[in-house]
Protein backbone atom coordinates (compact mmCIF):
# COMPACT_ATOMS: atom_id res chain seq x y z
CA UNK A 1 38.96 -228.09 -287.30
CA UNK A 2 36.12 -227.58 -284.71
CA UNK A 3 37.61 -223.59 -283.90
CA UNK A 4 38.09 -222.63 -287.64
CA UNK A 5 34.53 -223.64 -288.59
CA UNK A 6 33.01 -222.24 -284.99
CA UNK A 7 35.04 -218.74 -285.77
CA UNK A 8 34.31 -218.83 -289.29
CA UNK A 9 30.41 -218.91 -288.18
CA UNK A 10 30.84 -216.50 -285.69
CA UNK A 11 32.47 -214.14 -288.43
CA UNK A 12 29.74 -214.78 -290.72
CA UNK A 13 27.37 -213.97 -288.49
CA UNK A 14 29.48 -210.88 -287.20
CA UNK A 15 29.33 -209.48 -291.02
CA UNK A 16 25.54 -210.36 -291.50
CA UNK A 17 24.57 -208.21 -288.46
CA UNK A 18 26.96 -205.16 -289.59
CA UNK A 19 24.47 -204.71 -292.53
CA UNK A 20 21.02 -205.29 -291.15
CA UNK A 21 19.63 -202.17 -290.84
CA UNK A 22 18.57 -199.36 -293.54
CA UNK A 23 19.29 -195.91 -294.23
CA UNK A 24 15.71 -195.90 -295.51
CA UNK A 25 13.25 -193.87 -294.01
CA UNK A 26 10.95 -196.31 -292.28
CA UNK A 27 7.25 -196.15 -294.01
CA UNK A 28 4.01 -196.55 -291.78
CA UNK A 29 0.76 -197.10 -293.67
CA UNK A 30 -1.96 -195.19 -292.65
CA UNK A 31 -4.41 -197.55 -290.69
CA UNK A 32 -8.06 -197.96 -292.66
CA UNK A 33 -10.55 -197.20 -290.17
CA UNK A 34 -14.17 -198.91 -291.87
CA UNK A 35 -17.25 -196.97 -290.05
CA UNK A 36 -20.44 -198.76 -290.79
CA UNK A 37 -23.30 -196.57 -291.23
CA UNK A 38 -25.80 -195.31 -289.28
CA UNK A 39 -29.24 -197.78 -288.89
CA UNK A 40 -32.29 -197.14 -291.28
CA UNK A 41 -34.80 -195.74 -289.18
CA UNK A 42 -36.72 -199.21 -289.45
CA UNK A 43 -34.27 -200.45 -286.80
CA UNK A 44 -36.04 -197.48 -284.39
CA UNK A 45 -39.35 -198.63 -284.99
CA UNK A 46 -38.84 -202.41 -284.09
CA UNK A 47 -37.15 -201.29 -280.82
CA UNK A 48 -39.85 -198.97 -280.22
CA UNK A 49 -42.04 -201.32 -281.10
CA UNK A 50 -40.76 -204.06 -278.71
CA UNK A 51 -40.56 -201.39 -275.90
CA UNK A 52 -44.41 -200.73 -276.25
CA UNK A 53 -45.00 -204.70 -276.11
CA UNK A 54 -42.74 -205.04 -272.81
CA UNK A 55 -44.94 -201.87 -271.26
CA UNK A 56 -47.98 -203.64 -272.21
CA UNK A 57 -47.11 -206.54 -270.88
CA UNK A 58 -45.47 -205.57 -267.93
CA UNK A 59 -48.85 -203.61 -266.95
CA UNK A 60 -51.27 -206.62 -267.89
């Protein structure tokens, strides 16, 4: 009984695998690449500003 239900498994599994794959053409979405957007130019002044406190206190 053990070899009729171990063959009929292994024939089951035998036809499952014959009809895995696709004839379809295989689709790839295009990837969605986010870009953030550029800094307001407030962003410039606070690092400029922070360079001119480093300067003056770096000379002090």
């Amino acid at each position: 009984m053990k070899k009729v239900a171990i063959a009929a498994l292994i024939a089951a599994a035998a036809s499952t695998a014959a009809y895995a794959g696709t004839i379809d053409p295989v689709v790839i979405e295009p990837e969605v690449i986010i870009e953030e957007a550029a800094s307001s130019s407030s962003a410039g002044l606070v690092v400029l500003l922070l360079l001119v406190a480093v300067v003056a206190a770096a000379s002090s």
